[in-house]
N, C-alpha and C. Protein backbone atom coordinates (compact mmCIF):
# COMPACT_ATOMS: atom_id res chain seq x y z
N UNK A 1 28.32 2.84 23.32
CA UNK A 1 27.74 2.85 22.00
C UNK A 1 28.17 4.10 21.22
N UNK A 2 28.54 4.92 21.62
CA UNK A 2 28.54 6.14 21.67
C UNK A 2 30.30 6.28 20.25
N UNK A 3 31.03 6.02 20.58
CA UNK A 3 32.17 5.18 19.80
C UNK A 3 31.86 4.48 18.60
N UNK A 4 30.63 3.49 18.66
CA UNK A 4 30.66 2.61 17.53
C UNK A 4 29.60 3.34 16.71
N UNK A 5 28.73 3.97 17.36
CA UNK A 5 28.07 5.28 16.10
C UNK A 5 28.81 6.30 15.35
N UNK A 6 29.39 6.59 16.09
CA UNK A 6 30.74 7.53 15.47
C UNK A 6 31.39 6.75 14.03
N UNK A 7 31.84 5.68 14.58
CA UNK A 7 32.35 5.02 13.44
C UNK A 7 31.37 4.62 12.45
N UNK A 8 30.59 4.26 12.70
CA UNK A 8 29.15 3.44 11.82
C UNK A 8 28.76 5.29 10.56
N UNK A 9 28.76 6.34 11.02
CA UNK A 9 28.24 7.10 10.49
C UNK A 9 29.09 7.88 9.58
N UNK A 10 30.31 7.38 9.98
CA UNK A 10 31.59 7.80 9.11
C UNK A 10 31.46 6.83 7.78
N UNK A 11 31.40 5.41 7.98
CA UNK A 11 31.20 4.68 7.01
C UNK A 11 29.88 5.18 5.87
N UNK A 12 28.60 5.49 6.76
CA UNK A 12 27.68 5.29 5.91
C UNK A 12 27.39 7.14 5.43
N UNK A 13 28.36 8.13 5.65
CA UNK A 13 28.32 9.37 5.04
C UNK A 13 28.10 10.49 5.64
N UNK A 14 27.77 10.19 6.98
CA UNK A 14 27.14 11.40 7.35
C UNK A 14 28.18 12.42 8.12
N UNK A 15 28.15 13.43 7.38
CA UNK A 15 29.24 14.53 8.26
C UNK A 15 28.78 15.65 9.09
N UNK A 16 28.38 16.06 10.16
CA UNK A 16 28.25 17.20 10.92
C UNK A 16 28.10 18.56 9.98
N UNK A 17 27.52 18.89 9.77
CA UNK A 17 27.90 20.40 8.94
C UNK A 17 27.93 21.28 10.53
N UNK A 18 27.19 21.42 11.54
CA UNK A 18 27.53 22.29 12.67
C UNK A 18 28.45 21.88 13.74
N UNK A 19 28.05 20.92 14.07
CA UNK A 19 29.49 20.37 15.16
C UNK A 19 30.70 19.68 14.62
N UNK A 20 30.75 19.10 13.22
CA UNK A 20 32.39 18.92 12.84
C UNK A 20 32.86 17.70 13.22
N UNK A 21 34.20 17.17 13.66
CA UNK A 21 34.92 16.64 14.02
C UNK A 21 35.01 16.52 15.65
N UNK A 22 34.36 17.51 16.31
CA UNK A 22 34.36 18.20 17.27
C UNK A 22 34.07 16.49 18.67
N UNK A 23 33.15 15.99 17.81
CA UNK A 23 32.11 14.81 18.89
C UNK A 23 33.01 13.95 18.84
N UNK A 24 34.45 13.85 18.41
CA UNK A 24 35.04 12.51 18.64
C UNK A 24 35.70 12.75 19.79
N UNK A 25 36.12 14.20 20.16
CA UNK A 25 36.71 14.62 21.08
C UNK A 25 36.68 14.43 22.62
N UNK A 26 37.55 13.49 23.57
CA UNK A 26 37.30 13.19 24.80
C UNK A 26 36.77 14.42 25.78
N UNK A 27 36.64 15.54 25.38
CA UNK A 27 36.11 16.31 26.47
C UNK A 27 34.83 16.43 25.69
N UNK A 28 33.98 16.03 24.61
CA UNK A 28 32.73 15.99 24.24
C UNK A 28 31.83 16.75 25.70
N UNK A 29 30.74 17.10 26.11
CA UNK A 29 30.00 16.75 26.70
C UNK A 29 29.15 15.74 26.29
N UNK A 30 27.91 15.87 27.38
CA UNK A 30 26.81 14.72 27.10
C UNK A 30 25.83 15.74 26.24
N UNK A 31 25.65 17.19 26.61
CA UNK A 31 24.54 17.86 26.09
C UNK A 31 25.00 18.05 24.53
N UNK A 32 26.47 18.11 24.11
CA UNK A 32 27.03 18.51 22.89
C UNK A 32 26.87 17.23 21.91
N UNK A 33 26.93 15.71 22.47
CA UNK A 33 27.22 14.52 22.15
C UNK A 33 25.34 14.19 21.60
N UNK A 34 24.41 15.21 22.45
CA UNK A 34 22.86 15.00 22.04
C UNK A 34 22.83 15.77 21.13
N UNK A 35 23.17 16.96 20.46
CA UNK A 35 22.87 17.90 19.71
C UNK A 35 23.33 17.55 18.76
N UNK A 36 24.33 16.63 18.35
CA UNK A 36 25.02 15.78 17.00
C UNK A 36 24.02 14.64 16.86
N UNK A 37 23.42 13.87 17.53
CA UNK A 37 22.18 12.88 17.69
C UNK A 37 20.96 13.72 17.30
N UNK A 38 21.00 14.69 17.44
CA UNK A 38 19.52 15.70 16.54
C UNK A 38 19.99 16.26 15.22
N UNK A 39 20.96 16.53 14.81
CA UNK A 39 21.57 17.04 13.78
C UNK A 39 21.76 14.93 12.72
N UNK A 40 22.22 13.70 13.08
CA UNK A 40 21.95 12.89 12.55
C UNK A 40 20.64 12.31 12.58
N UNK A 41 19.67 12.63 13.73
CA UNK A 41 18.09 12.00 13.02
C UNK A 41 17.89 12.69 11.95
N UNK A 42 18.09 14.33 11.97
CA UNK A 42 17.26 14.94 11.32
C UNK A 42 18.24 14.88 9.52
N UNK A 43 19.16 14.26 9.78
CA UNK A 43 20.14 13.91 8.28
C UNK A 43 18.95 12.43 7.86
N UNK A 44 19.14 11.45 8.86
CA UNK A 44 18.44 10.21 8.87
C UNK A 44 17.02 10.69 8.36
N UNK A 45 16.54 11.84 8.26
CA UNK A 45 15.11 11.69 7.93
C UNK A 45 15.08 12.32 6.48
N UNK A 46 15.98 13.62 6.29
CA UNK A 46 15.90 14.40 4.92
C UNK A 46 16.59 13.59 4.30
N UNK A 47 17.55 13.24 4.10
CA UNK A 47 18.66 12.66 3.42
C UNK A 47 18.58 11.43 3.12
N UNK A 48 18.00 10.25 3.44
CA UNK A 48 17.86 8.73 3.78
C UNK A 48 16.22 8.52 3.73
N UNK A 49 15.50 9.62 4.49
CA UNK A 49 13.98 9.35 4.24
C UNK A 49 13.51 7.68 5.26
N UNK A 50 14.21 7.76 6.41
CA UNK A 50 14.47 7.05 7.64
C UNK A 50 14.23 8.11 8.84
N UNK A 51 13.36 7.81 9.42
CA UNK A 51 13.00 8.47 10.72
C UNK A 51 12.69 7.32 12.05
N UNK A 52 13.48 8.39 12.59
CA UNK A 52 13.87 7.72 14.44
C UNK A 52 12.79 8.76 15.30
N UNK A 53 11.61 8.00 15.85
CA UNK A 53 10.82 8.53 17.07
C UNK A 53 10.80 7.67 18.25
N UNK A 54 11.17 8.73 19.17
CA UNK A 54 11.58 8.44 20.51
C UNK A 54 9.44 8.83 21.29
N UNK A 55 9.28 7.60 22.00
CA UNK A 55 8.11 7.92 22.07
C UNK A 55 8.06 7.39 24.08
N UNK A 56 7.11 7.78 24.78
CA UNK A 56 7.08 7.09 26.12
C UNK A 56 6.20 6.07 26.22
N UNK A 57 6.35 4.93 26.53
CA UNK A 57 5.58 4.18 26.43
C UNK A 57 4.55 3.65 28.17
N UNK A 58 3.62 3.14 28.05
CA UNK A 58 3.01 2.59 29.37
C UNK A 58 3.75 2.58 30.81
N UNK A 59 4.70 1.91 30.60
CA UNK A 59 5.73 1.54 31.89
C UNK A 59 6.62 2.95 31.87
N UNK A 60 6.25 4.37 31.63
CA UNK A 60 7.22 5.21 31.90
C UNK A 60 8.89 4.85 31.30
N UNK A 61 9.17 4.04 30.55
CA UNK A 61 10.09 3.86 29.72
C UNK A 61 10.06 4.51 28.48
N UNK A 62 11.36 4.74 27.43
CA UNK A 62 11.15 5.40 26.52
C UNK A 62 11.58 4.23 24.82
N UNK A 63 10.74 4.16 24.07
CA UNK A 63 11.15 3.25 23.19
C UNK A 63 11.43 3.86 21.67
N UNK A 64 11.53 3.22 21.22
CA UNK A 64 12.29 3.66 19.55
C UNK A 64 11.15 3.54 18.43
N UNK A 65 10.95 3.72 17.63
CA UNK A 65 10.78 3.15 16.20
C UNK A 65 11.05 3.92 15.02
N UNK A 66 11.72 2.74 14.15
CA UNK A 66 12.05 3.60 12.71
C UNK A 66 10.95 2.96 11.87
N UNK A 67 10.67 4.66 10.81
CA UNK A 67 10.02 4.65 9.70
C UNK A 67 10.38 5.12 8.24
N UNK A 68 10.38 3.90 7.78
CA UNK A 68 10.57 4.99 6.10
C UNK A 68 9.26 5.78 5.71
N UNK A 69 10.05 7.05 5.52
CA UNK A 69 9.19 7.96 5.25
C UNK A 69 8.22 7.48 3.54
N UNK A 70 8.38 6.28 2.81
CA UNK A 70 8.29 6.02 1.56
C UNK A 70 7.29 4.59 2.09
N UNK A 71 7.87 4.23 2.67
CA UNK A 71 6.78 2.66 3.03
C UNK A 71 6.67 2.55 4.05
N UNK A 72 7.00 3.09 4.73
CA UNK A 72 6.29 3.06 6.57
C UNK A 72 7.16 1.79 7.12
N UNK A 73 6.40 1.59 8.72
CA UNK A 73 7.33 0.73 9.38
C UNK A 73 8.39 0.05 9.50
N UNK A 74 9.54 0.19 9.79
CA UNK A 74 10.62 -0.54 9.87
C UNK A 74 10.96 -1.63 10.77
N UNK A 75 10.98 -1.14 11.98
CA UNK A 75 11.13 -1.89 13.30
C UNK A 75 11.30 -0.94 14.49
N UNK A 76 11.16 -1.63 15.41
CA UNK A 76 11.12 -1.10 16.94
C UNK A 76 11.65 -2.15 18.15
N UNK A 77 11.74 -1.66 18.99
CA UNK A 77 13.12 -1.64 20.43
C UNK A 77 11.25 -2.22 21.21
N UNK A 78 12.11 -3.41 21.85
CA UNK A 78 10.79 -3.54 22.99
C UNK A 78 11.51 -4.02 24.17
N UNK A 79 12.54 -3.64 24.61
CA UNK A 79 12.98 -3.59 25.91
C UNK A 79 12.94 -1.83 26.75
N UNK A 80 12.77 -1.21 26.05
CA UNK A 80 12.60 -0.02 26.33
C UNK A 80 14.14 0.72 27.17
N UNK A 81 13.95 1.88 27.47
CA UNK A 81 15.01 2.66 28.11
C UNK A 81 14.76 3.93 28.91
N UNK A 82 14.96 4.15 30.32
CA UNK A 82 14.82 5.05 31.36
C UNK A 82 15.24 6.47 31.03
N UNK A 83 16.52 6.24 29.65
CA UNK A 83 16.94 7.77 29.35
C UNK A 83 16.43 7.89 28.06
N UNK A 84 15.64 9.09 27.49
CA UNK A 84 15.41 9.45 25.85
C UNK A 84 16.62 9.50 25.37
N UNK A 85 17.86 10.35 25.53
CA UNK A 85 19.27 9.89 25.13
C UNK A 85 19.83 8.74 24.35
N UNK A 86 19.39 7.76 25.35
CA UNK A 86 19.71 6.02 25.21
C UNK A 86 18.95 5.35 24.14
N UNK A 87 17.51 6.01 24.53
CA UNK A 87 16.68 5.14 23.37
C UNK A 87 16.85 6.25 22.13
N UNK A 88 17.05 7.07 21.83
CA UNK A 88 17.43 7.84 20.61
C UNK A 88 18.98 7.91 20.05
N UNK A 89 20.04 7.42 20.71
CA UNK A 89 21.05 6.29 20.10
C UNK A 89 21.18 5.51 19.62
N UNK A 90 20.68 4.01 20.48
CA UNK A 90 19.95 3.07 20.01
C UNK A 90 19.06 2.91 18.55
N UNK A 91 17.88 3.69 18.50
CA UNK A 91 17.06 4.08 17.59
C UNK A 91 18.50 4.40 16.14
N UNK A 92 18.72 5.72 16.28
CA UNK A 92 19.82 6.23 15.35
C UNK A 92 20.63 4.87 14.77
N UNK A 93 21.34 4.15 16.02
CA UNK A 93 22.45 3.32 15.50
C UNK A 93 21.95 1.86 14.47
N UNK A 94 20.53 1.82 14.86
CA UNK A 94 19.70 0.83 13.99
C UNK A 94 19.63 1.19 12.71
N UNK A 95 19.10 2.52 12.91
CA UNK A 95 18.88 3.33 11.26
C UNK A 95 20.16 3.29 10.71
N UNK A 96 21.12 3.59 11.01
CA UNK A 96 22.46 4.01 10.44
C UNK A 96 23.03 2.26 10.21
N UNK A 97 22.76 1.47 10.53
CA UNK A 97 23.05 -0.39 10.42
C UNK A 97 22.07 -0.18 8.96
N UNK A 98 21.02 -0.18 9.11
CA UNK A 98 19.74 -0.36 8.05
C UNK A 98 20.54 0.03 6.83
N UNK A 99 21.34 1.86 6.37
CA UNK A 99 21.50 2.16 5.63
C UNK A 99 22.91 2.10 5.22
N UNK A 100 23.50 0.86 6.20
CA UNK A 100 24.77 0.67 5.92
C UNK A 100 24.74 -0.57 5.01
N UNK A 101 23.57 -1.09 4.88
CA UNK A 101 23.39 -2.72 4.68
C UNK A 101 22.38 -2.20 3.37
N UNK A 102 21.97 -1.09 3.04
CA UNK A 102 21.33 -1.52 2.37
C UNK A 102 22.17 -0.43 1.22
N UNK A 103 22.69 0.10 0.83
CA UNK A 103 23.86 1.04 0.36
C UNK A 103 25.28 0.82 0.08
């Protein structure tokens, strides 16, 4: 997934101001590849007024939901996910679909 967010966020505007160009790069890490995923929620929330919360749910799984910060609820993930990573990709790559479709 990790590839098709990259591309998805190029389309819909969003550029790195701290990490750059840097995350397309095959020696990425995983910890460097999360810190561009906190740097786009937190674009997704000022910028778009779309917020991604990564929350734990009952079954020790971790699930998604987006909110517009303007009318509330968007949607949410109910298969859940073992890594916060995964479900805060996921989460992101929804938001970033949402504001590709609606822009």
């Amino acid at each position: 997934m990790k590839d098709k967010l990259i591309e998805l966020t190029k389309k819909i505007g969003f550029t790195s101001a701290i990490i750059g160009k840097s995350i397309e790069s095959l020696y990425s890490s995983k910890d460097f590849y999360y810190l561009w995923l906190c740097e786009l929620q937190k674009w997704c929330r000022e910028i778009q007024h779309l917020d991604v919360f990564v929350c734990d749910s009952i079954d020790l799984e971790y699930d998604w939901v987006i909110v517009n910060n303007v009318e509330g609820h968007i949607d949410h993930n109910e298969t859940g996910h073992e890594d916060y990573r995964d479900a805060l990709e996921e989460g992101l790559f929804k938001v970033c679909t949402i504001i590709k479709e609606t822009h």
